[in-house]
Protein backbone atom coordinates (compact mmCIF):
# COMPACT_ATOMS: atom_id res chain seq x y z
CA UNK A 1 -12.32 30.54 18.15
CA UNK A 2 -13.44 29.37 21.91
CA UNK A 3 -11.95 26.18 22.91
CA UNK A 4 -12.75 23.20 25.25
CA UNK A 5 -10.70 20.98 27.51
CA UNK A 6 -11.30 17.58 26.31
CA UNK A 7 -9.98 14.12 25.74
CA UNK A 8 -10.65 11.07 22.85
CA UNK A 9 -12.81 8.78 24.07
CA UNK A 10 -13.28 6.47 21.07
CA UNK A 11 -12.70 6.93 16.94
CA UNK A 12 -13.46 5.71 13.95
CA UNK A 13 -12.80 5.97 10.74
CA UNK A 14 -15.28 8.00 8.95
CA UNK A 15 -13.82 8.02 4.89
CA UNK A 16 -10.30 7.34 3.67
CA UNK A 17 -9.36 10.51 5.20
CA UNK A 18 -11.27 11.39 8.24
CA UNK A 19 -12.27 9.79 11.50
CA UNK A 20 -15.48 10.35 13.81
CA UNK A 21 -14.50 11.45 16.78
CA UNK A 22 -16.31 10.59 20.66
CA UNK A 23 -15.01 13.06 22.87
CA UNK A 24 -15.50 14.01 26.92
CA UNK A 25 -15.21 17.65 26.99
CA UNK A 26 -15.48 19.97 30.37
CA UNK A 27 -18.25 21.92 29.61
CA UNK A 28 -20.26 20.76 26.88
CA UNK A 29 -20.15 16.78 27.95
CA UNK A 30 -19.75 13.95 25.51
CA UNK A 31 -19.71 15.18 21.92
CA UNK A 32 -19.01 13.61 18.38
CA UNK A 33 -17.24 15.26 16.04
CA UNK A 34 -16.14 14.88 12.63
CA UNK A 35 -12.21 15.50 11.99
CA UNK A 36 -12.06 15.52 8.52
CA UNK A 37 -8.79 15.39 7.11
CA UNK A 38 -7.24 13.73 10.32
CA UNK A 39 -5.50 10.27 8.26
CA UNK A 40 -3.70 11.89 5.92
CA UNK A 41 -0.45 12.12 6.68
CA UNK A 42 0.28 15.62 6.63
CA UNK A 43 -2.70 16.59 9.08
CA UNK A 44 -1.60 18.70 12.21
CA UNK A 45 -4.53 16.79 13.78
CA UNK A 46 -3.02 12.99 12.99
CA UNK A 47 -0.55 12.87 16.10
CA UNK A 48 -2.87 14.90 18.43
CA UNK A 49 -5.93 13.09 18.39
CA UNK A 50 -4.79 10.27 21.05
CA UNK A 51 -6.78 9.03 24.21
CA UNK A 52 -5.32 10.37 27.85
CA UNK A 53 -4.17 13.31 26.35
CA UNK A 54 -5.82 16.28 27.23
CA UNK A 55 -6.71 18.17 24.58
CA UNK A 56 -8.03 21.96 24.06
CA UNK A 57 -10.16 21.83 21.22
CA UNK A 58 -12.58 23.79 18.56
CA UNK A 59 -16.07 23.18 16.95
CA UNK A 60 -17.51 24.29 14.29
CA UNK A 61 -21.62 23.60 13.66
CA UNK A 62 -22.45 21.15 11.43
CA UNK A 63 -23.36 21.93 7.85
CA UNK A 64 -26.20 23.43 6.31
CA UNK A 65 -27.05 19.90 4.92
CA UNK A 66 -26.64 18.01 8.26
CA UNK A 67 -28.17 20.09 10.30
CA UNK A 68 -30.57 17.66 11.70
CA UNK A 69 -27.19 15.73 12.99
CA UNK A 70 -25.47 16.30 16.31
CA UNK A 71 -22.34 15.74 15.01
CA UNK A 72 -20.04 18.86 14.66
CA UNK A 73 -17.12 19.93 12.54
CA UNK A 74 -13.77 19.59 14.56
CA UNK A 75 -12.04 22.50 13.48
CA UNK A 76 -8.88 22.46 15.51
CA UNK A 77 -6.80 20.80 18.36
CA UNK A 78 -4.00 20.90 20.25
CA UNK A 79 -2.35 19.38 23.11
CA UNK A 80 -3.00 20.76 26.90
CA UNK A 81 -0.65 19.39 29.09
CA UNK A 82 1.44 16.24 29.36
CA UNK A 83 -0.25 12.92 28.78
CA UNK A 84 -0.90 9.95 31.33
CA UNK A 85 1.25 7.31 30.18
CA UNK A 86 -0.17 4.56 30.72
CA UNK A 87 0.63 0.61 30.06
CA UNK A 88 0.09 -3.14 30.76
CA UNK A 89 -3.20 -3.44 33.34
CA UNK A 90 -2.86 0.80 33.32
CA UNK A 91 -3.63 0.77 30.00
CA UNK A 92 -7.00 -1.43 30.16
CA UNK A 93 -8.05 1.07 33.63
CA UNK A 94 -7.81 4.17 30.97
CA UNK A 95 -9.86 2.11 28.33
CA UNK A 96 -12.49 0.94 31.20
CA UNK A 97 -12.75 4.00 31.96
CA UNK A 98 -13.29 5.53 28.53
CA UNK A 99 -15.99 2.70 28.05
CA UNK A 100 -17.93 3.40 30.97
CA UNK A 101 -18.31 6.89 30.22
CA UNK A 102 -19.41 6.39 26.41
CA UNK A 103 -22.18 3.54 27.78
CA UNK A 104 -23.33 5.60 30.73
CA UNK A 105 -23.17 9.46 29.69
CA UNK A 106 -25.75 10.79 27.30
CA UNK A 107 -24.59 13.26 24.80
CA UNK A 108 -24.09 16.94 25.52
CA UNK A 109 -24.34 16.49 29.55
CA UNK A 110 -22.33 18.68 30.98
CA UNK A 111 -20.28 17.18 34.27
CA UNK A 112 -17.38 19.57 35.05
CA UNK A 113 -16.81 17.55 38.01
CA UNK A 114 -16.81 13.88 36.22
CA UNK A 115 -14.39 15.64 33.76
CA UNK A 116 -12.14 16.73 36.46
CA UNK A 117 -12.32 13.04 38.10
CA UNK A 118 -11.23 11.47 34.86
CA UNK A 119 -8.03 13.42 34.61
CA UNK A 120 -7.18 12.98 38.41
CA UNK A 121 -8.08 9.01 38.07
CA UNK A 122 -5.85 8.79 34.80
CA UNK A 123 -3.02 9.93 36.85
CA UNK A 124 -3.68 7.39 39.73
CA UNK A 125 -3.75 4.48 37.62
CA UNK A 126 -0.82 5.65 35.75
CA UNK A 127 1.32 4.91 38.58
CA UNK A 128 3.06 2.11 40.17
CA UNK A 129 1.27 1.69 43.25
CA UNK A 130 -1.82 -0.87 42.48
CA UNK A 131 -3.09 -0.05 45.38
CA UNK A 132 -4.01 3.38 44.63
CA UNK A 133 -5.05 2.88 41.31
CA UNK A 134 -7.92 0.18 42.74
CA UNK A 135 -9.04 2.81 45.07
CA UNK A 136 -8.90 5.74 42.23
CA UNK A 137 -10.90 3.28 40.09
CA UNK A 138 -13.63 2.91 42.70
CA UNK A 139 -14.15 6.51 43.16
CA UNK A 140 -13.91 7.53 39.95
CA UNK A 141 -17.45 4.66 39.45
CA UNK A 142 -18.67 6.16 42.87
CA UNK A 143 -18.67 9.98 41.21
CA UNK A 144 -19.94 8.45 38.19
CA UNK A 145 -23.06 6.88 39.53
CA UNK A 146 -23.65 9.87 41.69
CA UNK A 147 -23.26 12.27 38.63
CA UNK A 148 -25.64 10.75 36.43
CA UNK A 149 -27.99 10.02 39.18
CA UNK A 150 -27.90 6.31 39.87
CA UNK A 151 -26.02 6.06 42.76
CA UNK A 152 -28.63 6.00 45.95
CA UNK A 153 -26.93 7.75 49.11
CA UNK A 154 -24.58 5.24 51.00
CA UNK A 155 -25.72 7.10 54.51
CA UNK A 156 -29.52 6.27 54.44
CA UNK A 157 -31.04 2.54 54.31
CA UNK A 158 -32.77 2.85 51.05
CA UNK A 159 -36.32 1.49 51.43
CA UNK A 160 -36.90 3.19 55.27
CA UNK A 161 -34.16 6.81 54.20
CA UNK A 162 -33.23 6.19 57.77
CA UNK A 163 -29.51 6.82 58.76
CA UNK A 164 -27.21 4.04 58.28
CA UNK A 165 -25.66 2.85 61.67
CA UNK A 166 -21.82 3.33 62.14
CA UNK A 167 -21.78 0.45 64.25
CA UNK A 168 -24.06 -1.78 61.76
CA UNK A 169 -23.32 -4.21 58.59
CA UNK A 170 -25.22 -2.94 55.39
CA UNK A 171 -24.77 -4.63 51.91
CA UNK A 172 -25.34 -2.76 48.69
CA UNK A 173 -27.62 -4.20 46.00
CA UNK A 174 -28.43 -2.90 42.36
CA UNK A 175 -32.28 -3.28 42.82
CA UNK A 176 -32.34 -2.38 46.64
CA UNK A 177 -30.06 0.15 47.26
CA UNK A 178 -28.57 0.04 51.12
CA UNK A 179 -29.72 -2.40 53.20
CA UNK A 180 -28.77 -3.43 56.79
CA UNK A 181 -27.83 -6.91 56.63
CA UNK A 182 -26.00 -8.52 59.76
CA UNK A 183 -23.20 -10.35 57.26
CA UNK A 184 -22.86 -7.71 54.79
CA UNK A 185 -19.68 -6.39 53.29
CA UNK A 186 -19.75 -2.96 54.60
CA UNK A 187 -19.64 -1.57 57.76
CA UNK A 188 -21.93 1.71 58.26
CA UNK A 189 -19.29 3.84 59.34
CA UNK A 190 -17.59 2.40 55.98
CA UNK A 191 -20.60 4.03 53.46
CA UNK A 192 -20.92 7.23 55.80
CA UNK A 193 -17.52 7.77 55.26
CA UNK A 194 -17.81 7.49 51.49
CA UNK A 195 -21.01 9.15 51.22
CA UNK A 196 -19.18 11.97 53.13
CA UNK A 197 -16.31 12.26 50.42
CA UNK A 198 -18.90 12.45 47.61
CA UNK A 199 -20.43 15.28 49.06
CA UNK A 200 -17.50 17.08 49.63
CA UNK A 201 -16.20 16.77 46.30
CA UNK A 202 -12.33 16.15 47.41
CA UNK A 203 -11.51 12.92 44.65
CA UNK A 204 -8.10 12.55 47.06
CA UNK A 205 -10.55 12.17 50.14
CA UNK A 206 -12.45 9.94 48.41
CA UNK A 207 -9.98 7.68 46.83
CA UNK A 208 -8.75 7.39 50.61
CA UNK A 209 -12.21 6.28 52.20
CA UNK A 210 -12.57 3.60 49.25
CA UNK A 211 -9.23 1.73 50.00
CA UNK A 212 -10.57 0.40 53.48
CA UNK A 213 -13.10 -1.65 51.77
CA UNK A 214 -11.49 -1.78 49.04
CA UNK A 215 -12.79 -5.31 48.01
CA UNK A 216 -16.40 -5.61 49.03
CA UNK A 217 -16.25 -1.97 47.25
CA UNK A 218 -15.02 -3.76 43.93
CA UNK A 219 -17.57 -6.20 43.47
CA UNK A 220 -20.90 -3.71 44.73
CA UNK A 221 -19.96 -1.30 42.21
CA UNK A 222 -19.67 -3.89 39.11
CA UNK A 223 -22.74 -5.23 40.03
CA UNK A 224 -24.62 -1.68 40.43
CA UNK A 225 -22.77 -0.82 37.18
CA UNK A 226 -23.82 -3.82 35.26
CA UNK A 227 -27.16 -3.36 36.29
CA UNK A 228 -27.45 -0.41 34.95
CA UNK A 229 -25.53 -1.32 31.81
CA UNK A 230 -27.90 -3.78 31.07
CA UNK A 231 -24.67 -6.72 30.40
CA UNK A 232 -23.31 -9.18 32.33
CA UNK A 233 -19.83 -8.02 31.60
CA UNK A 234 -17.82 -4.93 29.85
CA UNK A 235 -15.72 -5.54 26.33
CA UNK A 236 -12.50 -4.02 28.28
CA UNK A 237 -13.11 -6.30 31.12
CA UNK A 238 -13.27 -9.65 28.81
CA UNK A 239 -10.34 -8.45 26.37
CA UNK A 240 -8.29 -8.01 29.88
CA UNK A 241 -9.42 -11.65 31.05
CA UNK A 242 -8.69 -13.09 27.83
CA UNK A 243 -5.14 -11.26 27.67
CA UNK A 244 -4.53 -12.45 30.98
CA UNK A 245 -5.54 -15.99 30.44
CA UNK A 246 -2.67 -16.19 27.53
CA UNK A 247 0.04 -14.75 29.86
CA UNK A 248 -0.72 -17.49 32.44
CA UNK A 249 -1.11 -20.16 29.91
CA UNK A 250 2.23 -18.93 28.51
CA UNK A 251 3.75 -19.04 31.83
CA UNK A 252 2.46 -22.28 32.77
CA UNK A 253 5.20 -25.42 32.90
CA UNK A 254 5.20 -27.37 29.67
């Protein structure tokens, strides 16, 4: 039976015993799959099926009876490596993550590259250096956008496609793209530098040319992404807000 790298992006629970399954897979792109079986407790798949864990997996076709659905028959999985262990504010990165791809990728889209991306980023924001993990967050939405085509190239003013001046200040809109504007966040050599590490394809190089503007970067890329989310604000985002609001209120004097 062939197999596919992949990792649990969201589940339900399908019947008393079985769960539907949203997973990112290397080569066949965001599938849904039914694990029947998986919540009883004797199923090999119950402790497997966890997000951040890579997975190698197997897929059977749907029934004769459901053929019309695009919903396959997991038929086996098992663990690929060591998991990203992630907690606190790690823990709601890994989830963001995992939300953004399930609102922005359209089933069976392959993006061997995005894939690869997710696994590096999971790792970054695993660890203890905040710092890193803002920057791997960035340019994990930068390769998204570019991916799936939404992204317009941070080198060329968008409305003239001339090149961006190093020397220049250029702001980033959802409806305009690039545009030079003398108080915008980003220098030109900034988004020629980034646009450089996209096209290259190094994630390390690019995680590196987002931490210089790190924070003009942060607030660009929610907009462009809520834009073309179509909400004002993601369901990880608010839950982390709200979480954060009751540690501060708990810390607050009395």
């Amino acid at each position: 039976m062939k197999t596919h790298a992949a990792y649990v992006l969201h589940q339900y629970d399908w019947s008393e015993s079985s769960l539907i399954i949203d997973l990112f897979t290397r080569d066949l792109g965001r599938v849904v799959v039914a694990a029947k079986g998986a919540k009883r407790p004797y199923s090999q798949l119950r402790p497997v099926l966890l997000p951040f864990q890579r997975l190698n997996v197997g897929l059977g076709k749907p029934p004769k009876h459901e053929e019309a659905s695009d919903i396959q028959n997991l038929r086996g999985a098992e663990w690929a490596g060591p998991a990203a262990v992630l907690r606190g504010h790690a823990l709601f990165s890994g989830f963001y993550l995992n939300e953004l791809l399930l609102k922005l990728l359209a089933r069976h889209d392959p993006h061997p590259r995005l894939f690869d991306a997710y696994a590096q980023t999971l790792a970054a924001v695993a660890g203890p250096d905040d710092q890193r993990a803002q920057a791997a967050l960035r340019a994990f939405e930068l390769t998204l956008l570019q991916q799936i085509g939404l992204l317009p190239d941070l080198a060329l003013v968008s409305h003239t496609q001339e090149t961006v001046d190093p020397a220049a200040r250029y702001a980033l809109q959802p409806e305009a793209g690039v545009l030079e504007a003398p108080d915008g966040p980003f220098a030109g050599g900034h988004l020629i530098g980034l646009q450089a590490a996209l096209e290259h394809g190094s994630l390390p190089a690019l995680q590196q040319a987002c931490a210089v503007p790190l924070g003009p970067l942060r607030g660009a890329l929610r907009a462009l992404l809520h834009y073309h989310l179509g909400t004002p604000q993601l369901r990880t985002r608010q839950v982390m807000l709200d979480v954060q609001k009751l540690v501060d209120s708990a810390r607050a004097p009395r």
